[in-house]
Protein backbone atom coordinates (compact mmCIF):
# COMPACT_ATOMS: atom_id res chain seq x y z
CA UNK A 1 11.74 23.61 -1.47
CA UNK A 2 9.13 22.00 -3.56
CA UNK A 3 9.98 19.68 -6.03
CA UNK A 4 7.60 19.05 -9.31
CA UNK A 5 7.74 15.72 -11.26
CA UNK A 6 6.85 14.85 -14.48
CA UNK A 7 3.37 15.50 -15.39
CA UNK A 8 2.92 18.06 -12.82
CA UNK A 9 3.82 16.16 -9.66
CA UNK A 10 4.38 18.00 -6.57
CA UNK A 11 6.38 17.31 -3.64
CA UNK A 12 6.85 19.63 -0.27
CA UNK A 13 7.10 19.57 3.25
CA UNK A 14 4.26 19.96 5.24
CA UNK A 15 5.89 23.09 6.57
CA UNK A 16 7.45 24.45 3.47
CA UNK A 17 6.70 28.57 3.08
CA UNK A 18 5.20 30.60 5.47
CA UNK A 19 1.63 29.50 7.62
CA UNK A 20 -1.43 31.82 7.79
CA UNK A 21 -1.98 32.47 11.06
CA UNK A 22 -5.24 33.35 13.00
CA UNK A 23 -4.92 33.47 16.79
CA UNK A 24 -4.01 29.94 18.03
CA UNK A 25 -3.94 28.57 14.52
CA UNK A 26 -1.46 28.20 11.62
CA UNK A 27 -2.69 27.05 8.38
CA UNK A 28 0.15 25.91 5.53
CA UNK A 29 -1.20 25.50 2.24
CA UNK A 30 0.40 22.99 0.59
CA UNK A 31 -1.44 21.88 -2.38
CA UNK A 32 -4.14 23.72 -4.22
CA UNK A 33 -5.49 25.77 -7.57
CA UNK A 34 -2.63 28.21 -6.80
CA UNK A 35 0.54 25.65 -7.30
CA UNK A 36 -1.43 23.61 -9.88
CA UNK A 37 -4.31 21.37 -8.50
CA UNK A 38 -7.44 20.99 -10.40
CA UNK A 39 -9.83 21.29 -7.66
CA UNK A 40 -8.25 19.17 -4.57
CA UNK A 41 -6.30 20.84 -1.68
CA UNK A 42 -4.29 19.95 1.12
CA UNK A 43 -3.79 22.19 4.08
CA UNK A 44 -2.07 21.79 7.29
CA UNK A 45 -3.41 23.49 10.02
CA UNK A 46 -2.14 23.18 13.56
CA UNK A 47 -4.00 24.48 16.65
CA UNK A 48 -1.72 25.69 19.83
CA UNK A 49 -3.18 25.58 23.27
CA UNK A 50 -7.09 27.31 23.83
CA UNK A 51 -9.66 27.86 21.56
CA UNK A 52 -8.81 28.71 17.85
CA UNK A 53 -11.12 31.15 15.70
CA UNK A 54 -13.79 29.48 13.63
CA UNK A 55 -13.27 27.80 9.88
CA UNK A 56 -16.66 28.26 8.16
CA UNK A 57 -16.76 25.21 5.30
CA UNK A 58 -18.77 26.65 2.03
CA UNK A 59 -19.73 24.67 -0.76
CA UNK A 60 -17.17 21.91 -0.58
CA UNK A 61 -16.50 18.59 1.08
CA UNK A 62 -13.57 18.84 3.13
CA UNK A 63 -12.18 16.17 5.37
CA UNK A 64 -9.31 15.96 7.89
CA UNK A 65 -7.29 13.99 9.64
CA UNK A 66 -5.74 13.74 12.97
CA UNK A 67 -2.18 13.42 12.47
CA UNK A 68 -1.02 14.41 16.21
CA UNK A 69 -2.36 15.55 19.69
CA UNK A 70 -5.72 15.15 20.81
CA UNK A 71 -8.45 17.62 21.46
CA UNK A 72 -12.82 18.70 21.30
CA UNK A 73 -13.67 19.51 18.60
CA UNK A 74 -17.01 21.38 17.99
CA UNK A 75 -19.14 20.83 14.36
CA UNK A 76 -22.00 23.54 14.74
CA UNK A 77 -21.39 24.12 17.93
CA UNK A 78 -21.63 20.20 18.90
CA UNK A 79 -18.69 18.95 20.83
CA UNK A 80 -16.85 15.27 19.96
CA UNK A 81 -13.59 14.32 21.87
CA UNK A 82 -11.13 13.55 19.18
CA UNK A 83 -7.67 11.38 19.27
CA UNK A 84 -4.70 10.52 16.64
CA UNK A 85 -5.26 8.58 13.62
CA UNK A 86 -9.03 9.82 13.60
CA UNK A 87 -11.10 10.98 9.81
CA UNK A 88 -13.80 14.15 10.36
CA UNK A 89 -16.05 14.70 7.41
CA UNK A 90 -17.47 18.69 7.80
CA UNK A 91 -20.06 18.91 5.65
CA UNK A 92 -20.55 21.53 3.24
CA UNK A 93 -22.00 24.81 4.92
CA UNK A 94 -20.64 23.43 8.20
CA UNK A 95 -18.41 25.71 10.84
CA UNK A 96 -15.32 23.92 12.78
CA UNK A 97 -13.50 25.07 15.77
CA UNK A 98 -11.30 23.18 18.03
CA UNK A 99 -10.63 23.54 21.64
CA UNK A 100 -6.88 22.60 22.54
CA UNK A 101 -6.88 21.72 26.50
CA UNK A 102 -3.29 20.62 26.24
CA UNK A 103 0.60 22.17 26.06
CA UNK A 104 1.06 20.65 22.65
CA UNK A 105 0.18 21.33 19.45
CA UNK A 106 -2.46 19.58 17.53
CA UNK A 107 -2.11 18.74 13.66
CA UNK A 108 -4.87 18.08 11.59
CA UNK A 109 -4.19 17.14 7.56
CA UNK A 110 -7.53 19.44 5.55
CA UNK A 111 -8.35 18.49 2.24
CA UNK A 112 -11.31 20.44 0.00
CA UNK A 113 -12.68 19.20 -2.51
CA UNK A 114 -13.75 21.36 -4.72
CA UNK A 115 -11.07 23.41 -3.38
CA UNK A 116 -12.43 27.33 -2.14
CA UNK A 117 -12.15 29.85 -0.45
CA UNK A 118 -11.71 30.04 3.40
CA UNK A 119 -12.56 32.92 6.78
CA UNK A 120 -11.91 32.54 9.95
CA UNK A 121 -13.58 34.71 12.62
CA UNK A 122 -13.03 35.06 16.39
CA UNK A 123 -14.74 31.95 18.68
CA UNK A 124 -18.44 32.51 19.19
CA UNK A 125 -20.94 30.34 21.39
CA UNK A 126 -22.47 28.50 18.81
CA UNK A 127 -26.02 26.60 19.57
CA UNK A 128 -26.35 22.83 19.95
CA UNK A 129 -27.41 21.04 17.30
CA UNK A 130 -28.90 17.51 16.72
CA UNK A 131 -26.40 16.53 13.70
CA UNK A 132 -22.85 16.30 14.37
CA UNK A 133 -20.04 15.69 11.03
CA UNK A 134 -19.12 12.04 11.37
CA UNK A 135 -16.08 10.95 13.28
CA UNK A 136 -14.48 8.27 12.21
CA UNK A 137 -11.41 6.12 14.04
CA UNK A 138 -9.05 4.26 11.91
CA UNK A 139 -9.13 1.73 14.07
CA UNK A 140 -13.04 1.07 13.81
CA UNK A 141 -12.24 0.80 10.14
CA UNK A 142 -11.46 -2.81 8.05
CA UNK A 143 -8.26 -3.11 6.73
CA UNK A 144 -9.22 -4.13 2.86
CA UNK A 145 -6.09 -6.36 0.99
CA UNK A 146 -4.99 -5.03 -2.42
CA UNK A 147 -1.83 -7.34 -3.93
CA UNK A 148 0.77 -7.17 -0.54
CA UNK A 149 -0.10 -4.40 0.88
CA UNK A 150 -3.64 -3.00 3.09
CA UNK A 151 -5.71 0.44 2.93
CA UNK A 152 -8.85 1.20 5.34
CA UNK A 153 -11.55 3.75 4.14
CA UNK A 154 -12.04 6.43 6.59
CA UNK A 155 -14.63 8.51 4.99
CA UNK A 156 -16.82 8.08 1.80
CA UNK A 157 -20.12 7.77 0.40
CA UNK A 158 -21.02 5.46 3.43
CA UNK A 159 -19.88 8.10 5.99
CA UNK A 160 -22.03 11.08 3.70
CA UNK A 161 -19.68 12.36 0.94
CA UNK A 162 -20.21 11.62 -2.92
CA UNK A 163 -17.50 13.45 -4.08
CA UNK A 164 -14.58 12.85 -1.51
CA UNK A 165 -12.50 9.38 -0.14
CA UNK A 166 -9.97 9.61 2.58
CA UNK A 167 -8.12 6.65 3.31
CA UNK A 168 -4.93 4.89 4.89
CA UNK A 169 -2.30 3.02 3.52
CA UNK A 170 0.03 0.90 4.21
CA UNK A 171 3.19 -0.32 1.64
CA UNK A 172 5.82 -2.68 2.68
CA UNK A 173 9.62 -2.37 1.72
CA UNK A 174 9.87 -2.29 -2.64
CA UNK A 175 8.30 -1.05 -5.37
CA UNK A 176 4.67 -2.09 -7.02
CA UNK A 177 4.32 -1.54 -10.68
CA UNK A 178 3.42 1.94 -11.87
CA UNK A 179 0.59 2.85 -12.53
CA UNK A 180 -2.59 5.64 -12.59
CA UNK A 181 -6.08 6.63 -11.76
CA UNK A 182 -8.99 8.64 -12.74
CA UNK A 183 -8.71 11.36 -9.92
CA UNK A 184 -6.85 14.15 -8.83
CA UNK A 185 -4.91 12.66 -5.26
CA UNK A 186 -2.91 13.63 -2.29
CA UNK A 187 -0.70 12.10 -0.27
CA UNK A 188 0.83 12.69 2.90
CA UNK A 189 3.33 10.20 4.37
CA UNK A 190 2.33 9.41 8.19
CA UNK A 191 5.58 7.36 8.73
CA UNK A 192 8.09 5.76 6.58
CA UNK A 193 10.54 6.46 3.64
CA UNK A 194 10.92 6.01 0.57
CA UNK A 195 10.41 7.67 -2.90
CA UNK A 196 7.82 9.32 -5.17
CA UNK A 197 8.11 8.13 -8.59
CA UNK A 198 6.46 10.00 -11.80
CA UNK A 199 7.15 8.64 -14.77
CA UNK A 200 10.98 8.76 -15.50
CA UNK A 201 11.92 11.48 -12.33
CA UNK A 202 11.37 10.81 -8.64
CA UNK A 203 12.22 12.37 -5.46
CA UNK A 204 12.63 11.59 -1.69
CA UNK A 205 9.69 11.27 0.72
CA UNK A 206 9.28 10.78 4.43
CA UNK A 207 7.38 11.46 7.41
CA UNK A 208 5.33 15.23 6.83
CA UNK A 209 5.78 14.86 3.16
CA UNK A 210 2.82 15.89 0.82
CA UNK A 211 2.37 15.03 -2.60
CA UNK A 212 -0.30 16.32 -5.29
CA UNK A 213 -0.87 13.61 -7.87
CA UNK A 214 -3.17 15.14 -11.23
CA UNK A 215 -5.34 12.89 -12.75
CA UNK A 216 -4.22 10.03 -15.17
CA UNK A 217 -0.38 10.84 -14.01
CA UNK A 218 1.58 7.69 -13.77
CA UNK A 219 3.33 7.11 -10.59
CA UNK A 220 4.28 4.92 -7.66
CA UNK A 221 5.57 4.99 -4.01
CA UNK A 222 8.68 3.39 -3.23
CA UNK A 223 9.51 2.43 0.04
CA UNK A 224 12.79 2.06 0.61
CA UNK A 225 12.75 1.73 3.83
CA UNK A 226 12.89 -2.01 6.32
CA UNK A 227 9.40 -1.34 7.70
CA UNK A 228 6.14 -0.09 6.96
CA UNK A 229 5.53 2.89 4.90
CA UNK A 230 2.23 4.47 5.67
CA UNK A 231 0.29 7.17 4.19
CA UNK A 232 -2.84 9.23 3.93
CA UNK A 233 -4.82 9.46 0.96
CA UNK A 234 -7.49 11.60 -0.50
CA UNK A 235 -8.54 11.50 -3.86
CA UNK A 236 -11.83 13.63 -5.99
CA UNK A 237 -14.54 12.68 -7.47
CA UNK A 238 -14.91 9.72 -4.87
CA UNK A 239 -13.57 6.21 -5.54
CA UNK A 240 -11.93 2.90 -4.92
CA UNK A 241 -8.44 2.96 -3.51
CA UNK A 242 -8.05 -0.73 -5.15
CA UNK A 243 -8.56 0.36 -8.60
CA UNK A 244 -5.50 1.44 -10.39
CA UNK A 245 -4.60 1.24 -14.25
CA UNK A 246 -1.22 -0.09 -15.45
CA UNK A 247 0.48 1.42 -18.11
């Protein structure tokens, strides 16, 4: 069950309540307008084996992550081979489908910013275009330092959004100081433990945890854990991950 912190913090499972589901795909929606959020969402949609229906993108950024599995995905009809730990930027007035060759099931983290409406209709050929939505491996990305702990930029203003950043993080074992910013953020936790603070009241996180942070709400991420906790991040309007205000 959900858990909200002070301030409006919110804390759920990436499979808490129940998914939408469109042929091969399952959509949860964690975080959005309808349990509080501003403008920022954060879906998770997982494809099963074959070829799911298409997601038409509107008005909105939206970019997603690769969490698990590996698969083609096609942008306008354009096909890119796709692997874990992997940022897509879809444009806005872009369609998305994904082609799942495997047995397994393949996770993708979606976040819109502004947050809208979504359809899904059955798998059409689509034509081949020129311009693909960047693809972006978070291993082609520099790590940037910030106090003891790393984040790399998947997509931003260099990849094509002005409104949107995704990123990874990494925190080592403690606490850093609290503190706030001047966006609306999610957070999912890739691997790790430890705890979401806000203000006074905090609550257990792990692995598949996503959290909706509002703007200006002071918080931090414990880990609590002996290794590294890791996490994605996206936060609206578009930013630095490095700058943070103290209380």
């Amino acid at each position: 069950m959900a858990v909200v912190l002070e301030g409006g913090c919110r804390v759920s499972t990436m499979h808490e309540g129940n998914p939408h589901v469109s042929g091969s795909l399952k959509i949860w929606n964690q975080i959005g307008k309808a349990n509080g959020a501003e403008a920022i969402s954060l879906r998770i949609l997982e494809f099963g084996p074959g070829s799911s229906p298409e997601l038409r993108n509107r008005e909105c950024d939206e970019v997603l992550y690769l969490q698990e599995g590996a698969c083609t995905i096609f942008i306008d009809g354009s096909a890119y081979e796709v692997g874990p730990q992997t940022g897509v930027y879809l444009r806005p007035g872009k369609t998305l489908t994904v082609e799942n060759a495997g047995t397994d099931v393949v996770r993708f983290v979606s976040c819109q910013c502004p947050e809208e409406g979504f359809t899904t209709t059955p798998l059409l050929d689509q034509p081949v275009r020129s311009e693909v939505g960047p693809i972006v491996k978070l291993s082609d990305r520099r790590a940037l330092p910030t106090a003891d702990r790393w984040y790399r930029v998947l997509v931003d203003d260099e990849i094509g959004s002005e409104q949107v950043t995704q990123f990874v993080g990494s925190i080592p074992p403690g606490r850093a100081p609290d503190h706030f910013h001047e966006y609306e953020e999610v957070l999912f936790i890739l691997r790790g433990e430890g705890r979401m603070w806000a203000g006074e009241t905090n609550t257990p996180i792990a692995a598949g945890s996503c959290i909706y942070l509002p703007k200006r709400q002071l918080h931090c991420v414990e880990n609590t854990g002996e290794g590294e906790l890791r996490l994605l991040g996206v936060f609206y309007p578009a930013g630095s991950p490095a700058v943070r205000y103290e209380s």
